[in-house]
C-alpha atoms as a PDB file:
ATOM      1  CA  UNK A   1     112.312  56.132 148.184  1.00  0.00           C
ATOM      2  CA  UNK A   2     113.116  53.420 150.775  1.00  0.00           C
ATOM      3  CA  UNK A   3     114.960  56.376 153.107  1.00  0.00           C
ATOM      4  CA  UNK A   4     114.589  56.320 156.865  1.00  0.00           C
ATOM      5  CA  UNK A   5     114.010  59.770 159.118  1.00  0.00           C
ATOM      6  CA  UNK A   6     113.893  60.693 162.343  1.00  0.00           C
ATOM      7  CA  UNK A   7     111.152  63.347 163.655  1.00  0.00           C
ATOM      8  CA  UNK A   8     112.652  64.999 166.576  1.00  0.00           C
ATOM      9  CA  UNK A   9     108.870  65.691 167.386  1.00  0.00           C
ATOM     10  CA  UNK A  10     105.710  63.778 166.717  1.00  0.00           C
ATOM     11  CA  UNK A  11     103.560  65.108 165.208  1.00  0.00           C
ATOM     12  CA  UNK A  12     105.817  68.320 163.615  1.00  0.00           C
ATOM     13  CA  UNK A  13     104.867  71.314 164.343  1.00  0.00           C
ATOM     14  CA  UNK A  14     106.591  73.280 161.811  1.00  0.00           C
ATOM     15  CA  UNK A  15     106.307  71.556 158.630  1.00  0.00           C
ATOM     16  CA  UNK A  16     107.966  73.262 155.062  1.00  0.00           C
ATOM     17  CA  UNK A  17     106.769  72.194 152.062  1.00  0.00           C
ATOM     18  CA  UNK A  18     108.702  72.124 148.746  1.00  0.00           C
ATOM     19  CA  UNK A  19     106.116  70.620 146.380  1.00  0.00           C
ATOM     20  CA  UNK A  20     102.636  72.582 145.077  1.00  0.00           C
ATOM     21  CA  UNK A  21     100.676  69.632 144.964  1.00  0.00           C
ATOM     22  CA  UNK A  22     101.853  68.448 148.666  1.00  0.00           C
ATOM     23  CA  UNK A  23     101.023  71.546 149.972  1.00  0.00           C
ATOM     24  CA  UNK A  24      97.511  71.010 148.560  1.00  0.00           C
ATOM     25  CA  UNK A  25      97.402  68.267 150.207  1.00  0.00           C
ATOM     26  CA  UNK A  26      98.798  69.519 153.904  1.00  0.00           C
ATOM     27  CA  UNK A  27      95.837  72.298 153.425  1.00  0.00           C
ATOM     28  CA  UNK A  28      93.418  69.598 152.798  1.00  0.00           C
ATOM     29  CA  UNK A  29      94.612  67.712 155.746  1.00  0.00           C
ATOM     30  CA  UNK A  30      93.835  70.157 158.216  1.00  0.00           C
ATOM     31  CA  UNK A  31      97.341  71.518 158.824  1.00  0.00           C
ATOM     32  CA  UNK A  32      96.604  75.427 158.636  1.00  0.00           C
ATOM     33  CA  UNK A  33      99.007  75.922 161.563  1.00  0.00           C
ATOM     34  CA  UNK A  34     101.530  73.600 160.724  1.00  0.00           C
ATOM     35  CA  UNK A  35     103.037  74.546 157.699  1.00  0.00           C
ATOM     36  CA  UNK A  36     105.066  77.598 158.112  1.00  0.00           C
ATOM     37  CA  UNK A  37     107.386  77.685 154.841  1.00  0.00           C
ATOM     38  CA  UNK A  38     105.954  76.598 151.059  1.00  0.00           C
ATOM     39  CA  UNK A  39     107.698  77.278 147.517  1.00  0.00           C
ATOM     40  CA  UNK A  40     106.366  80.403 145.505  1.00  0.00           C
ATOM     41  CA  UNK A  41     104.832  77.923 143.071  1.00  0.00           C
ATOM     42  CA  UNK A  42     102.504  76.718 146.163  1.00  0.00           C
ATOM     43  CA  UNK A  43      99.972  78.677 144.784  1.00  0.00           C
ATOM     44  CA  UNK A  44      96.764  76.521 146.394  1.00  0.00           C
ATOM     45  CA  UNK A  45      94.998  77.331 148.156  1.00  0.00           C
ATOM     46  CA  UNK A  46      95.330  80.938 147.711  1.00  0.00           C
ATOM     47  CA  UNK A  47      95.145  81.666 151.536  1.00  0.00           C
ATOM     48  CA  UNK A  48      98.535  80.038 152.071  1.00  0.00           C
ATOM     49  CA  UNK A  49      99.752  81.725 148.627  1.00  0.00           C
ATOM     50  CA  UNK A  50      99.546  85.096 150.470  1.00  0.00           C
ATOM     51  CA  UNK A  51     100.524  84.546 153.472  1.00  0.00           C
ATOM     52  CA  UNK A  52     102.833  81.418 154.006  1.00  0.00           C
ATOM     53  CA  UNK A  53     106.299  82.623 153.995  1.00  0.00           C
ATOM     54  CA  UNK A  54     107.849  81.475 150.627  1.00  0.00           C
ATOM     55  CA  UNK A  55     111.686  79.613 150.430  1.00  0.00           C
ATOM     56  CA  UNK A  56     112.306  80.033 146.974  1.00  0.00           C
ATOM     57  CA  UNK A  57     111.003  77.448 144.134  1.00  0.00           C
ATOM     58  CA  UNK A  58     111.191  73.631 144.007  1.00  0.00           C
ATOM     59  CA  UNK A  59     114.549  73.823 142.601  1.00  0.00           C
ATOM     60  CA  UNK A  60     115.999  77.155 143.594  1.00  0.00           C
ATOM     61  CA  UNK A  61     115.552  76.723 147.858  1.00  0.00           C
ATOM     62  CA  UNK A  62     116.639  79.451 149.818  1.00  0.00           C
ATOM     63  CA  UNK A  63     118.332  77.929 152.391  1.00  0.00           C
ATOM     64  CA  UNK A  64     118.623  81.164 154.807  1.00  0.00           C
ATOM     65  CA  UNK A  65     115.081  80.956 155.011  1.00  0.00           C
ATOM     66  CA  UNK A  66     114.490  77.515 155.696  1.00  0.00           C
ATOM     67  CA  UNK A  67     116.794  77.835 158.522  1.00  0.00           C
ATOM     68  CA  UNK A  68     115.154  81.035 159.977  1.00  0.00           C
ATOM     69  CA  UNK A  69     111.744  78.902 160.085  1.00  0.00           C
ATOM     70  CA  UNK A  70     113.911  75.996 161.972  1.00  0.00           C
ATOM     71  CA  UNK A  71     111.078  73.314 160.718  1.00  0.00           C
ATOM     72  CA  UNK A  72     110.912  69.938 162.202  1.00  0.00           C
ATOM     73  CA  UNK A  73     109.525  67.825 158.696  1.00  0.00           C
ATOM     74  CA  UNK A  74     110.505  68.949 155.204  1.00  0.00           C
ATOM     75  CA  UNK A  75     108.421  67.288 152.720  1.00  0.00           C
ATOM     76  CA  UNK A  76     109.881  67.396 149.125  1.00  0.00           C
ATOM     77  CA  UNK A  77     109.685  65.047 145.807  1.00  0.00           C
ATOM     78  CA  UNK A  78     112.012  63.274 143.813  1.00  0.00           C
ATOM     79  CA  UNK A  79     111.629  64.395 140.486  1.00  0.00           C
ATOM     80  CA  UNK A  80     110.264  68.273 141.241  1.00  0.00           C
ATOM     81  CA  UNK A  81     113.011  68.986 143.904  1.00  0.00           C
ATOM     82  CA  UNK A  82     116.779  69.205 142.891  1.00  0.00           C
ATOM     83  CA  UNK A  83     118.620  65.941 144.346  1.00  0.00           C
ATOM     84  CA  UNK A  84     121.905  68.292 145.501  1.00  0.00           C
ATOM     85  CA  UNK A  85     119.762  70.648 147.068  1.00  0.00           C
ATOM     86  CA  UNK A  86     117.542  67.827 149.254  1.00  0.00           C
ATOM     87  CA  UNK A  87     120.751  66.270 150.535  1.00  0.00           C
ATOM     88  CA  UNK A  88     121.915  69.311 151.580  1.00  0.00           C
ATOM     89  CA  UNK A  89     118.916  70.079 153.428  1.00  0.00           C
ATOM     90  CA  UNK A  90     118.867  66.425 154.720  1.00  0.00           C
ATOM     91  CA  UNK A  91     121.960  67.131 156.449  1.00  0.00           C
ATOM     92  CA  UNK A  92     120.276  69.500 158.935  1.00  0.00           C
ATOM     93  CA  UNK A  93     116.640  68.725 158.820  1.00  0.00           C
ATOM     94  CA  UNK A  94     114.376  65.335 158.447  1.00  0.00           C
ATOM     95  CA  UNK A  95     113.638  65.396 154.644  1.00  0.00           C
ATOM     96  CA  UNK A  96     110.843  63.250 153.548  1.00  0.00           C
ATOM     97  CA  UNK A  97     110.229  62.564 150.047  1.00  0.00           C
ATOM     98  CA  UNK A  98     107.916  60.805 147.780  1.00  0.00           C
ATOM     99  CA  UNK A  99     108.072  59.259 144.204  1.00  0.00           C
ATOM    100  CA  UNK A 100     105.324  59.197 142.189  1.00  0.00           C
ATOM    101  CA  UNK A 101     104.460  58.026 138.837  1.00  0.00           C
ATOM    102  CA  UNK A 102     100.983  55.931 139.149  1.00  0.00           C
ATOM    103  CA  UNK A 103      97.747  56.446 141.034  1.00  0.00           C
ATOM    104  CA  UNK A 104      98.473  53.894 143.834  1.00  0.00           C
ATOM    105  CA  UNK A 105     101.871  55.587 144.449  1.00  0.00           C
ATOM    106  CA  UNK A 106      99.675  58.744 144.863  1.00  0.00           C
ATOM    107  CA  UNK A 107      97.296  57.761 147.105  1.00  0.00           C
ATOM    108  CA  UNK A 108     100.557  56.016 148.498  1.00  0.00           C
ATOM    109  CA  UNK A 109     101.907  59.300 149.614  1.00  0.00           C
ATOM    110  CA  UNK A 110      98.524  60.763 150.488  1.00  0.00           C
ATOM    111  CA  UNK A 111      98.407  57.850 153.383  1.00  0.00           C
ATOM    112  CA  UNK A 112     101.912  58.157 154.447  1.00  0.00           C
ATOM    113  CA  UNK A 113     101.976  62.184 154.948  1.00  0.00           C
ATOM    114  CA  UNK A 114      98.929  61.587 156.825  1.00  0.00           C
ATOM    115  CA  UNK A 115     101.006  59.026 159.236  1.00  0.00           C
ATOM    116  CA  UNK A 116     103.593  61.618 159.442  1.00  0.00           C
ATOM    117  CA  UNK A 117     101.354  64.498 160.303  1.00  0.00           C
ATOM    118  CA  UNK A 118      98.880  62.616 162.663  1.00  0.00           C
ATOM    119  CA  UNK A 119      96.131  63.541 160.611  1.00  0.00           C
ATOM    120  CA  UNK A 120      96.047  59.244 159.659  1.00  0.00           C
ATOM    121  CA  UNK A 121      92.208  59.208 159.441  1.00  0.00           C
ATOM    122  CA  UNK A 122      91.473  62.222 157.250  1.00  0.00           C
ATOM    123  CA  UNK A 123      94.171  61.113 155.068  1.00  0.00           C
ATOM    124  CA  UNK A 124      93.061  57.010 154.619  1.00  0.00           C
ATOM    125  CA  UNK A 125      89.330  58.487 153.821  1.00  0.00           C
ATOM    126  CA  UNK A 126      90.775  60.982 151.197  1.00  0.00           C
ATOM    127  CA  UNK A 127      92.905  57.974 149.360  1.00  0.00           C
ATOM    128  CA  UNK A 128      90.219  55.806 149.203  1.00  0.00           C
ATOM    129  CA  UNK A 129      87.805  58.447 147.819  1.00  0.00           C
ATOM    130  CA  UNK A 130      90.075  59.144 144.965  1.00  0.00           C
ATOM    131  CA  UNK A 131      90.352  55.742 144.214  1.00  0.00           C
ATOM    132  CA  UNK A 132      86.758  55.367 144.200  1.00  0.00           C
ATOM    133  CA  UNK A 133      86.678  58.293 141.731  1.00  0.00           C
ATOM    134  CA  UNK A 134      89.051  57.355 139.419  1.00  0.00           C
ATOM    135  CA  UNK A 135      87.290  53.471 139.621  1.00  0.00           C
ATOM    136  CA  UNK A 136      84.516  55.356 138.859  1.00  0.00           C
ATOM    137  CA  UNK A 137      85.223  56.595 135.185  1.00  0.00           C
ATOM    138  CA  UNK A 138      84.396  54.663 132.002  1.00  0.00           C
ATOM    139  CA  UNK A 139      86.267  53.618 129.028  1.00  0.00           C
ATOM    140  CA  UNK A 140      86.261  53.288 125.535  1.00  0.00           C
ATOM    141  CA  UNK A 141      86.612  50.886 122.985  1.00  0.00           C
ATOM    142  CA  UNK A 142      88.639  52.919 120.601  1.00  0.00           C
ATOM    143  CA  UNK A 143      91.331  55.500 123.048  1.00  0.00           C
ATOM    144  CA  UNK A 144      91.580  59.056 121.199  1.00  0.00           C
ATOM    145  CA  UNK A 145      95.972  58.973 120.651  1.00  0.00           C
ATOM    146  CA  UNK A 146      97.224  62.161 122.112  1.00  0.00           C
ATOM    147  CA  UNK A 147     100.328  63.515 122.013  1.00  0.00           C
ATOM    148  CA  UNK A 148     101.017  66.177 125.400  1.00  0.00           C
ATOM    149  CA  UNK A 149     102.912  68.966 125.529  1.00  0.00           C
ATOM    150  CA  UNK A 150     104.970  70.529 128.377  1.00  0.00           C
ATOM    151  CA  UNK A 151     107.452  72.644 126.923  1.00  0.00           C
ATOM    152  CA  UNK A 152     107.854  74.915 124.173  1.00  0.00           C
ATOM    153  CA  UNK A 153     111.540  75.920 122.307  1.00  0.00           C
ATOM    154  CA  UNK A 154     112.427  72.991 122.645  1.00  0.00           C
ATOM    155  CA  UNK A 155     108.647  71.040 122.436  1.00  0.00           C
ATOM    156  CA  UNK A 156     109.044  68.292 125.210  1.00  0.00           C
ATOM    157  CA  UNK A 157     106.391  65.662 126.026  1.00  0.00           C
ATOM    158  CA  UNK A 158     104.838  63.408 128.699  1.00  0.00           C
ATOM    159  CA  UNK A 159     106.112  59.954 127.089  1.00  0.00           C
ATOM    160  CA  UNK A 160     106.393  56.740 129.455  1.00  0.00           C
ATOM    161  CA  UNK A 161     107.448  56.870 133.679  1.00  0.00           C
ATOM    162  CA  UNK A 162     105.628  59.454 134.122  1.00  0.00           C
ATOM    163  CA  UNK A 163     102.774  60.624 136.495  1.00  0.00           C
ATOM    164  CA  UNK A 164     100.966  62.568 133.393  1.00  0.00           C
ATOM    165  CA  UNK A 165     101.559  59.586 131.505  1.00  0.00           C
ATOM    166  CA  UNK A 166      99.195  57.419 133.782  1.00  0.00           C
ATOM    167  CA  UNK A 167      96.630  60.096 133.987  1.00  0.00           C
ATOM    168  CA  UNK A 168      96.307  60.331 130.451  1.00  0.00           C
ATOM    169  CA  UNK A 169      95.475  56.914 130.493  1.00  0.00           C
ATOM    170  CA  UNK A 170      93.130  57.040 133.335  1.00  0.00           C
ATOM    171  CA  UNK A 171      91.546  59.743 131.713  1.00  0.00           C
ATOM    172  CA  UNK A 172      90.757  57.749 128.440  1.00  0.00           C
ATOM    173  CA  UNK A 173      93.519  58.429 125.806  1.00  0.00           C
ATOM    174  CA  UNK A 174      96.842  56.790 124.350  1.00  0.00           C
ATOM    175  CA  UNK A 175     100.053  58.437 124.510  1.00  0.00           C
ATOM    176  CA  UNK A 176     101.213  58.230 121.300  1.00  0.00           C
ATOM    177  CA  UNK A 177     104.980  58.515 122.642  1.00  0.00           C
ATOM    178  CA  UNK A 178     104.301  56.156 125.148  1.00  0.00           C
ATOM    179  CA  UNK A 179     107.608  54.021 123.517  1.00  0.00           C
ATOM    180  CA  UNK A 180     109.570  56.893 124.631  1.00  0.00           C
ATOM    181  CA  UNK A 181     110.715  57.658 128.114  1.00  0.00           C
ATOM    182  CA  UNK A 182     110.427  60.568 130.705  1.00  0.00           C
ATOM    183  CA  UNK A 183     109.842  63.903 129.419  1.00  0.00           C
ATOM    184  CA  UNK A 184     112.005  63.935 125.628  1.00  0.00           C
ATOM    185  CA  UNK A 185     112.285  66.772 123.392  1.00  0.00           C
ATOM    186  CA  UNK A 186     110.090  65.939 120.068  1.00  0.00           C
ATOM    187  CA  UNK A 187     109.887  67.833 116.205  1.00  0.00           C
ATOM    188  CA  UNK A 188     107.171  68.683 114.679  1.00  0.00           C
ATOM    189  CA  UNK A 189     108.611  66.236 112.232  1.00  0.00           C
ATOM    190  CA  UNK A 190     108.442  63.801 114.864  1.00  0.00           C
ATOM    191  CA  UNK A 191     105.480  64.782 115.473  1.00  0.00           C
ATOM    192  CA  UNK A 192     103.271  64.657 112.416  1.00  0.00           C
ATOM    193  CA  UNK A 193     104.916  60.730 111.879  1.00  0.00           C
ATOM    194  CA  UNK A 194     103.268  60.047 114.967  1.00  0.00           C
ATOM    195  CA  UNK A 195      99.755  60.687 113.648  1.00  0.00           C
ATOM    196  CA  UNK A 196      98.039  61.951 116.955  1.00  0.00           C
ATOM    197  CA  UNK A 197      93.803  62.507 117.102  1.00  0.00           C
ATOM    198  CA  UNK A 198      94.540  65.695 119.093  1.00  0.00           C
ATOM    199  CA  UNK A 199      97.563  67.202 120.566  1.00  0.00           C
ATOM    200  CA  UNK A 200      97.000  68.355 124.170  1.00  0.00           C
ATOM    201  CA  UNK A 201      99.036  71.955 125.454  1.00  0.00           C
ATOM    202  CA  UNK A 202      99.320  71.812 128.927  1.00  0.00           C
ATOM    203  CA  UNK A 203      98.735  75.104 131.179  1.00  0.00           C
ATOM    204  CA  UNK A 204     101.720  74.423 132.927  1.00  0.00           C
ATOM    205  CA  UNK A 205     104.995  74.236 133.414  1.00  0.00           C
ATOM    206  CA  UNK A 206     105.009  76.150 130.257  1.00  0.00           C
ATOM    207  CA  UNK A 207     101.814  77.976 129.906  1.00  0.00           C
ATOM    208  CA  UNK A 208     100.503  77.058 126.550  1.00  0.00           C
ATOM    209  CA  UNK A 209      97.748  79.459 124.985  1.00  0.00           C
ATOM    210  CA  UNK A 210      95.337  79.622 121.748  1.00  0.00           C
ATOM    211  CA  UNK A 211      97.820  81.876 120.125  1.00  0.00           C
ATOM    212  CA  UNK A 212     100.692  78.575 120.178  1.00  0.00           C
ATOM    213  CA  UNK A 213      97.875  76.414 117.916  1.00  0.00           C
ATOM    214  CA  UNK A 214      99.626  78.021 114.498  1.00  0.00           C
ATOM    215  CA  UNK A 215     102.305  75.556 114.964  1.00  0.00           C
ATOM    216  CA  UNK A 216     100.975  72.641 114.929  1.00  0.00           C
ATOM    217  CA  UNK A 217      98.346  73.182 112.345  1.00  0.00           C
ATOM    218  CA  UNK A 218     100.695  71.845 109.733  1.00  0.00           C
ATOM    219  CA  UNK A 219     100.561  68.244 112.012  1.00  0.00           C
ATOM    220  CA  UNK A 220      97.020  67.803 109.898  1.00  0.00           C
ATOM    221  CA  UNK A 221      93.916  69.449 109.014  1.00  0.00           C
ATOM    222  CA  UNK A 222      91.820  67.057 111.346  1.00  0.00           C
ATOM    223  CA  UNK A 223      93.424  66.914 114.588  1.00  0.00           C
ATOM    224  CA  UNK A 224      92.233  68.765 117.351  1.00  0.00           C
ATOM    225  CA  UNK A 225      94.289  70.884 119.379  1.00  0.00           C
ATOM    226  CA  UNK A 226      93.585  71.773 122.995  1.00  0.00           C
ATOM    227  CA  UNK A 227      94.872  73.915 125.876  1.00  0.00           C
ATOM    228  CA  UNK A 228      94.240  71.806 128.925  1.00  0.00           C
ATOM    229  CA  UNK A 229      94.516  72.285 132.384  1.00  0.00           C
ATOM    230  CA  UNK A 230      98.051  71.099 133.627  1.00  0.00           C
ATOM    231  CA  UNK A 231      97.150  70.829 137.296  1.00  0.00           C
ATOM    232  CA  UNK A 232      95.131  68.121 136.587  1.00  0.00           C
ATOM    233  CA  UNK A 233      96.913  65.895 134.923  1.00  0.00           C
ATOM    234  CA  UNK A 234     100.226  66.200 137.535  1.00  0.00           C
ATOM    235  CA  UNK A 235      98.881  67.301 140.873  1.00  0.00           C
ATOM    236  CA  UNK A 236      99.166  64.333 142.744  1.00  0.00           C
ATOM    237  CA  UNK A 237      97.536  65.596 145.960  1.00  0.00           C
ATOM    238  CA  UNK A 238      94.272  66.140 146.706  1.00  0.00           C
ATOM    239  CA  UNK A 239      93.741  67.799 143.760  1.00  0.00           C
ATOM    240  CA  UNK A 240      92.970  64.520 142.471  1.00  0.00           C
ATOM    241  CA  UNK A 241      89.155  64.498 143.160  1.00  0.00           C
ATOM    242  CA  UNK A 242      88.957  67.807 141.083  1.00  0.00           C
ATOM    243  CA  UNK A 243      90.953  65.578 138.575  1.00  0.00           C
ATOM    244  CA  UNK A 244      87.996  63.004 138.168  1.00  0.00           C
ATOM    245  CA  UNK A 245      85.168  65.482 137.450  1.00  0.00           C
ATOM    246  CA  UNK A 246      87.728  67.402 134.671  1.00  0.00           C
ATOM    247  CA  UNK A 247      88.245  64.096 132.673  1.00  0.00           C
ATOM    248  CA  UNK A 248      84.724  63.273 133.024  1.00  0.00           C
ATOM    249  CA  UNK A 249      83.231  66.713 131.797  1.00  0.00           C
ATOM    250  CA  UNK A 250      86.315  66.957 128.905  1.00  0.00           C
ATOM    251  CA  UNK A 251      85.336  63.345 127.433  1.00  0.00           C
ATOM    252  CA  UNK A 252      81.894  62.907 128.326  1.00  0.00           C
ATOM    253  CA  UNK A 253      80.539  67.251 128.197  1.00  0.00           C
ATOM    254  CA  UNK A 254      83.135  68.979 125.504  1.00  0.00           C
ATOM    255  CA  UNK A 255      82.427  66.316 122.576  1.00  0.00           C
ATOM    256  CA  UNK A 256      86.559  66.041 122.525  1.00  0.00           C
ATOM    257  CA  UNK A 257      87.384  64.482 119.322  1.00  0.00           C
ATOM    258  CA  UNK A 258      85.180  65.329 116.048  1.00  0.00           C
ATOM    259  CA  UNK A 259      84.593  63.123 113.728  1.00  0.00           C
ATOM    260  CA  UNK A 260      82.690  60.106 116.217  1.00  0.00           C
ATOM    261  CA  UNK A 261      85.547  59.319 118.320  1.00  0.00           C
ATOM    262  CA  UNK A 262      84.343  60.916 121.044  1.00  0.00           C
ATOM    263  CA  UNK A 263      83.399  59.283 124.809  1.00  0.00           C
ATOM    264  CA  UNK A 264      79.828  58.892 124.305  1.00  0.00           C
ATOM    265  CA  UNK A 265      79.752  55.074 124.087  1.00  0.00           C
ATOM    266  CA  UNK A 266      81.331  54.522 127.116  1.00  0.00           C
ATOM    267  CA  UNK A 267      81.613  51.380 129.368  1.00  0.00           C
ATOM    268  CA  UNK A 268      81.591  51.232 132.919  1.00  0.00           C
ATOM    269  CA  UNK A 269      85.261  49.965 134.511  1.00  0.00           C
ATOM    270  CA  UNK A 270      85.306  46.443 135.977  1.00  0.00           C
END
């Protein structure tokens, strides 16, 4: 975000994280005694779940409780953290914050919080073996056009500018609201015009179930609709690598798509 901070201590010490999928990534980094404060949506790993003390959610900080951990690095994220709410906090405390909406800016952040925390090394070989996952899938000849879900009442999708967006493409498939931007509320109307292969529910932020399929059965008799996991496509942390073996198995093991459209014919990326 092209912002400059000052550390009043290098590395920090007491480090409060207001992102789940940075906090991931400070656990994976070795920083067990660092982090002191995390949101109560931080919920890997489980370890820091239960006993990190929790400031309130990404966009509801409780600012009494940052204060009473007196941290020396906030790390936070431009579109999950409330922009009122981060200046605020950057009044008192060095805020750093990333932006991410493509792999590179990812692995990006994954090499700059490891210049921040000292942990440089651990962090450089992590990027680069996420890249070497990800370089590591195949593609298709014929992409499976998906539309993904987020919300529910009103239905909102992953279109264009997003991070989901360039997973879904990583992973294989076409966003079939990829003209539209950000995360825009859609019809079923809108929907059905759209003519998706399969319609994709994430787990999360709104936790999609089988019982939420009735819906869109009236899209046609032939797509395929699927729960999927929600971490996977937007954790932008470490939880990357887990990200590579999940598209893998759901192209290459579940037979997604009937009908032959499935990933079986793959080609190796060049």
């Amino acid at each position: 975000m092209h912002r400059t901070i000052e550390l009043p201590v290098w590395p920090p010490q007491r480090i409060v994280s207001l992102v789940p999928s940075q906090t991931e990534l400070l656990y994976a980094l070795g920083l067990e005694n660092e982090v002191v404060g995390i949101t109560k949506f931080c919920v890997h790993p489980e370890a820091w779940f239960r006993t990190k003390k929790r400031i309130g959610g990404t966009k509801t900080i409780n600012f009494e409780q940052i204060e009473a951990l007196k941290p020396d690095l906030i790390i936070g994220n431009k579109e999950e953290n409330d922009r009122a709410q981060i200046e605020a906090l950057a009044e008192r405390y060095p805020v750093w914050m990333s932006d991410i909406v493509t792999l590179a800016d990812a692995c990006d952040m994954i090499r700059r919080v490891g210049e921040l925390t000292a942990k440089t090394d651990g962090a450089n070989a992590l990027a680069a073996q996420i890249q070497e996952g990800f370089r590591s899938l195949s593609t298709v000849p014929e992409r499976p056009r998906v539309a993904y879900f987020i919300w529910r009442k009103p239905y909102m999708v992953a279109a264009s500018g997003t991070f989901i967006h360039e997973m879904l493409g990583r992973a294989g498939f076409e966003n079939v609201f990829a003209e539209k931007e950000r995360y825009p509320e859609i019809s079923l109307d809108e929907l059905a015009a759209a003519q998706p292969d399969a319609i994709l529910l994430s787990s999360e932020p709104y936790p999609f179930a089988e019982k939420h399929f009735a819906a869109f059965r009236e899209v046609g008799p032939n797509v395929d609709i699927r729960v999927v996991d929600g971490e996977m496509f937007s954790w932008y942390g470490s939880r990357l690598l887990k990200a590579v073996d999940y598209f893998r198995d759901f192209r290459e093991k579940d037979g997604f798509i009937s009908g032959g459209m499935g990933f079986r014919n793959a080609a190796p990326i060049t």
